[in-house]
Protein backbone atom coordinates (compact mmCIF):
# COMPACT_ATOMS: atom_id res chain seq x y z
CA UNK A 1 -15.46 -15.85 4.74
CA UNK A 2 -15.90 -19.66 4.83
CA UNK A 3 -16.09 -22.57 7.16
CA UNK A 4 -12.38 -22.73 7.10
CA UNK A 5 -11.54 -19.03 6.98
CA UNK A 6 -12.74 -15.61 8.96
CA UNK A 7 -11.27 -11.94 8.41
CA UNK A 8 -11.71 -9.33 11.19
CA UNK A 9 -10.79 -6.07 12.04
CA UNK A 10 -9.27 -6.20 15.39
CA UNK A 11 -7.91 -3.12 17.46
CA UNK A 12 -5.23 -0.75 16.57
CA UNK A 13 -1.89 -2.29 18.02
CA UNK A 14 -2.97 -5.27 18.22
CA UNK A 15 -0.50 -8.37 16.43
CA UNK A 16 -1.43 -12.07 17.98
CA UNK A 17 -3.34 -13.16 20.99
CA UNK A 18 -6.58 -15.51 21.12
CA UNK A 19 -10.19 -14.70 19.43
CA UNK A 20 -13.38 -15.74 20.32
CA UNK A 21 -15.81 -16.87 18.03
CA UNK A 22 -20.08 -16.72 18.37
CA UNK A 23 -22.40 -18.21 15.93
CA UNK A 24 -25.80 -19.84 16.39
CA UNK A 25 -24.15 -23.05 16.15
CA UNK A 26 -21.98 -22.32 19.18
CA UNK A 27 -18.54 -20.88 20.35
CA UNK A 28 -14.92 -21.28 19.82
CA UNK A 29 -11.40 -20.19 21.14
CA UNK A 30 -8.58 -20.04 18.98
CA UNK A 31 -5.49 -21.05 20.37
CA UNK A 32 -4.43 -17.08 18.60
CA UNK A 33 -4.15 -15.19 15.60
CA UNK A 34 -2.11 -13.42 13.84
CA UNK A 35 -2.30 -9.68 12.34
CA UNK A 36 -1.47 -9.93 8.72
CA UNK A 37 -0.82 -5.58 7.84
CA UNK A 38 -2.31 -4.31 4.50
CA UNK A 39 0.00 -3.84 1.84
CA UNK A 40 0.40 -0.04 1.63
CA UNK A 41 -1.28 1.47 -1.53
CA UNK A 42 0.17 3.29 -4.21
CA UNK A 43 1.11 6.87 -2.26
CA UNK A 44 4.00 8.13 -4.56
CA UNK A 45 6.62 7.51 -2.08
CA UNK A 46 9.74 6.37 -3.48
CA UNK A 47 12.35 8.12 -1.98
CA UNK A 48 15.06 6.88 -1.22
CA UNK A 49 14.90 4.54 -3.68
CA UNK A 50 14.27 1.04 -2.85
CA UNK A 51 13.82 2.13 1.07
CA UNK A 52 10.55 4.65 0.75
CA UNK A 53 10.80 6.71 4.00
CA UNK A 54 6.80 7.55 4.42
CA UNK A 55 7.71 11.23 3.44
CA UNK A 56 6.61 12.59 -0.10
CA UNK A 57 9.10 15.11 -1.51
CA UNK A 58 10.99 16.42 -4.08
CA UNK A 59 13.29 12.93 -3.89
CA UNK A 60 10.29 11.03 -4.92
CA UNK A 61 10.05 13.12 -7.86
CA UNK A 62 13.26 12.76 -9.08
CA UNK A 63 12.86 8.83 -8.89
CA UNK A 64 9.59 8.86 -10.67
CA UNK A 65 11.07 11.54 -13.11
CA UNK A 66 14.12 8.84 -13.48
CA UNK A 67 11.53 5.90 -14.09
CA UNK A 68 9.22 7.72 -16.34
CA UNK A 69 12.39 8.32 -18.45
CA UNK A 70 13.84 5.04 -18.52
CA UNK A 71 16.97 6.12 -16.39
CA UNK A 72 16.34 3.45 -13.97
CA UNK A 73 14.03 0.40 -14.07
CA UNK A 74 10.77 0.13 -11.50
CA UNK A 75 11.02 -2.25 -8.96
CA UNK A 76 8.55 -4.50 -7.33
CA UNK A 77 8.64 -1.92 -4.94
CA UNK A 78 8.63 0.41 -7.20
CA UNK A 79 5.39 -0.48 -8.75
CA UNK A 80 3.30 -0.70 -5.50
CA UNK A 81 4.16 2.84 -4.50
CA UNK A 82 4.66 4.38 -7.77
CA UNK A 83 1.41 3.26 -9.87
CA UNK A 84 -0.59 5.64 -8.92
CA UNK A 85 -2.78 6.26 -11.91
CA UNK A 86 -5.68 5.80 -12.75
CA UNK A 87 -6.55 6.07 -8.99
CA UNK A 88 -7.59 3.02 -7.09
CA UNK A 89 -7.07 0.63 -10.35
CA UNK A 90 -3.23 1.41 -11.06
CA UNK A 91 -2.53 -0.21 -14.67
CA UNK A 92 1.09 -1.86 -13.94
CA UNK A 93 2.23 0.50 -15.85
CA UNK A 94 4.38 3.90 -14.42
CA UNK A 95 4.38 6.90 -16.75
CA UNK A 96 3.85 10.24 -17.37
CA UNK A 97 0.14 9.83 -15.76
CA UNK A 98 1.69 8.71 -12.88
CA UNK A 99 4.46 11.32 -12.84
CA UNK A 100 1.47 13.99 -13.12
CA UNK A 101 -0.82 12.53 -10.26
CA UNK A 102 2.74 12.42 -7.98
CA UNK A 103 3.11 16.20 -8.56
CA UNK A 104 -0.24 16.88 -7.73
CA UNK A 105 -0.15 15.44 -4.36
CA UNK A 106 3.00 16.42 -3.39
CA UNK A 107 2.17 19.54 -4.06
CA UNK A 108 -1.15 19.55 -2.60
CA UNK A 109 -3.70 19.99 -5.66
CA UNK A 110 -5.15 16.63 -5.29
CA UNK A 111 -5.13 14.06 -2.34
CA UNK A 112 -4.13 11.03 -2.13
């Protein structure tokens, strides 16, 4: 990444502990590092709202129903699981698009 900064993909389970480093200018030890987890993508899980449970259902629905109406307001939150559309550039913006692409994995016509 630079001189100052590397990013690795390091086993599964795996949170701190020390890294070696190998260049042709030599090796280094870290003292450790520290996993930093992904931010999860937007998946359509909202349910319950303002705790998303990992499950997609008919709850999520109804929250993305409510948003899409202007019954409630989208959180943060909100907006990182519920901006699903257009797929893999969400437009900060959750609608009817979104609301349609929900449905569609939920029920199983298109993945995720």
């Amino acid at each position: 990444d630079s001189d100052t900064q590397i990013t690795a993909t390091v086993p599964p389970g795996a949170s701190t502990g020390p890294i070696n480093v190998t260049t042709p200018g030599g090796s280094a030890a870290s003292a450790s590092f520290t996993v930093i987890p992904a931010e999860p993508g937007p998946d359509g899980d909202l349910a319950p709202w303002g705790a998303p449970d990992g499950n997609l259902n008919a709850g999520d629905m109804l929250i993305m129903y409510r948003i899409v109406l202007g019954d409630i307001f989208p959180t943060p939150l909100d907006y990182l699981h519920g901006d699903l559309y257009p797929q893999g550039t969400p437009d900060g913006v959750i609608d009817m698009s979104d609301l349609i692409l929900q449905q569609k994995i939920i029920l199983q016509l298109e993945s995720e």
